[in-house]
Protein backbone atom coordinates (compact mmCIF):
# COMPACT_ATOMS: atom_id res chain seq x y z
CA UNK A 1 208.54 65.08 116.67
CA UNK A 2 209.71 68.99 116.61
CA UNK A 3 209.19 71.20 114.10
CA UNK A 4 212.74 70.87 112.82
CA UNK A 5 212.06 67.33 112.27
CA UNK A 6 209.05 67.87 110.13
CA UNK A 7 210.93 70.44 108.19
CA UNK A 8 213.83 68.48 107.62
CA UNK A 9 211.50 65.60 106.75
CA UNK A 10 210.04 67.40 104.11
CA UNK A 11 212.97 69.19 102.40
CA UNK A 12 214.44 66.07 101.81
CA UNK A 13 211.42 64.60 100.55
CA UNK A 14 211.18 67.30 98.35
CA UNK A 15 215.25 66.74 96.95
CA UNK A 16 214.68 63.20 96.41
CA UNK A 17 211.57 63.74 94.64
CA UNK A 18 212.66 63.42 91.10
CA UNK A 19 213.54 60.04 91.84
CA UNK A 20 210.15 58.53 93.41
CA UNK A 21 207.58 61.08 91.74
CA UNK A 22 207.55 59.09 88.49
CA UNK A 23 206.72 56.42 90.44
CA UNK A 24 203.87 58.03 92.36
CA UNK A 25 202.58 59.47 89.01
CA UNK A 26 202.54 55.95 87.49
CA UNK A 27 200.91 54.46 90.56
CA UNK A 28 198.18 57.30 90.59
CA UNK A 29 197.38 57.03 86.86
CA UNK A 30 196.86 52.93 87.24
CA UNK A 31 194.53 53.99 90.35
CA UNK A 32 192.85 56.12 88.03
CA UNK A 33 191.81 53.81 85.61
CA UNK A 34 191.43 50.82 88.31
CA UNK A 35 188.91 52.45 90.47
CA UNK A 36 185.67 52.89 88.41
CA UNK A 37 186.25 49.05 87.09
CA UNK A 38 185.96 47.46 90.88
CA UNK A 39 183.47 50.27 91.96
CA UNK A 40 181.49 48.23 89.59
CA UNK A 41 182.93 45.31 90.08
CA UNK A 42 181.57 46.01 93.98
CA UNK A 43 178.15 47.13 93.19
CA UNK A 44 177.52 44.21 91.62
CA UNK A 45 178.33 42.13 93.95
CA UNK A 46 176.36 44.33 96.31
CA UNK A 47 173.36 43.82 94.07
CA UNK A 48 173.35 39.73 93.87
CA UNK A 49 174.15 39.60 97.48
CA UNK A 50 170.82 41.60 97.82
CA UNK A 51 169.02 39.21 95.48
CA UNK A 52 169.80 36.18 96.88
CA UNK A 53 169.37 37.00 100.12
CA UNK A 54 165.36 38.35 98.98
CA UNK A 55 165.17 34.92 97.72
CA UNK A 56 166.09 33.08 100.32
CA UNK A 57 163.49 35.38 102.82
């Protein structure tokens, strides 16, 4: 890929944007509140899978 690709690439990314930014803001702010509920959701599951298998030894 040349630089003229890339820059091309990127302008029209950057035309089209008010049409998928929205989008990409929506997605983001659903990530944000998503994230810290399964990073709990994983350490718990981290934790019992650590107690079971102590039991088990």
């Amino acid at each position: 890929m040349t630089v003229d690709n890339v820059t091309n690439t990127i302008a029209a990314g950057a035309v089209t944007s008010p049409w998928w930014m929205p989008s990409l803001a929506d997605i983001s702010s659903n990530a944000a509140l998503l994230l810290p509920i399964l990073g709990c959701a994983w350490l718990l599951v981290q934790i019992i899978t650590k107690i079971t298998s102590r039991d088990r030894d």
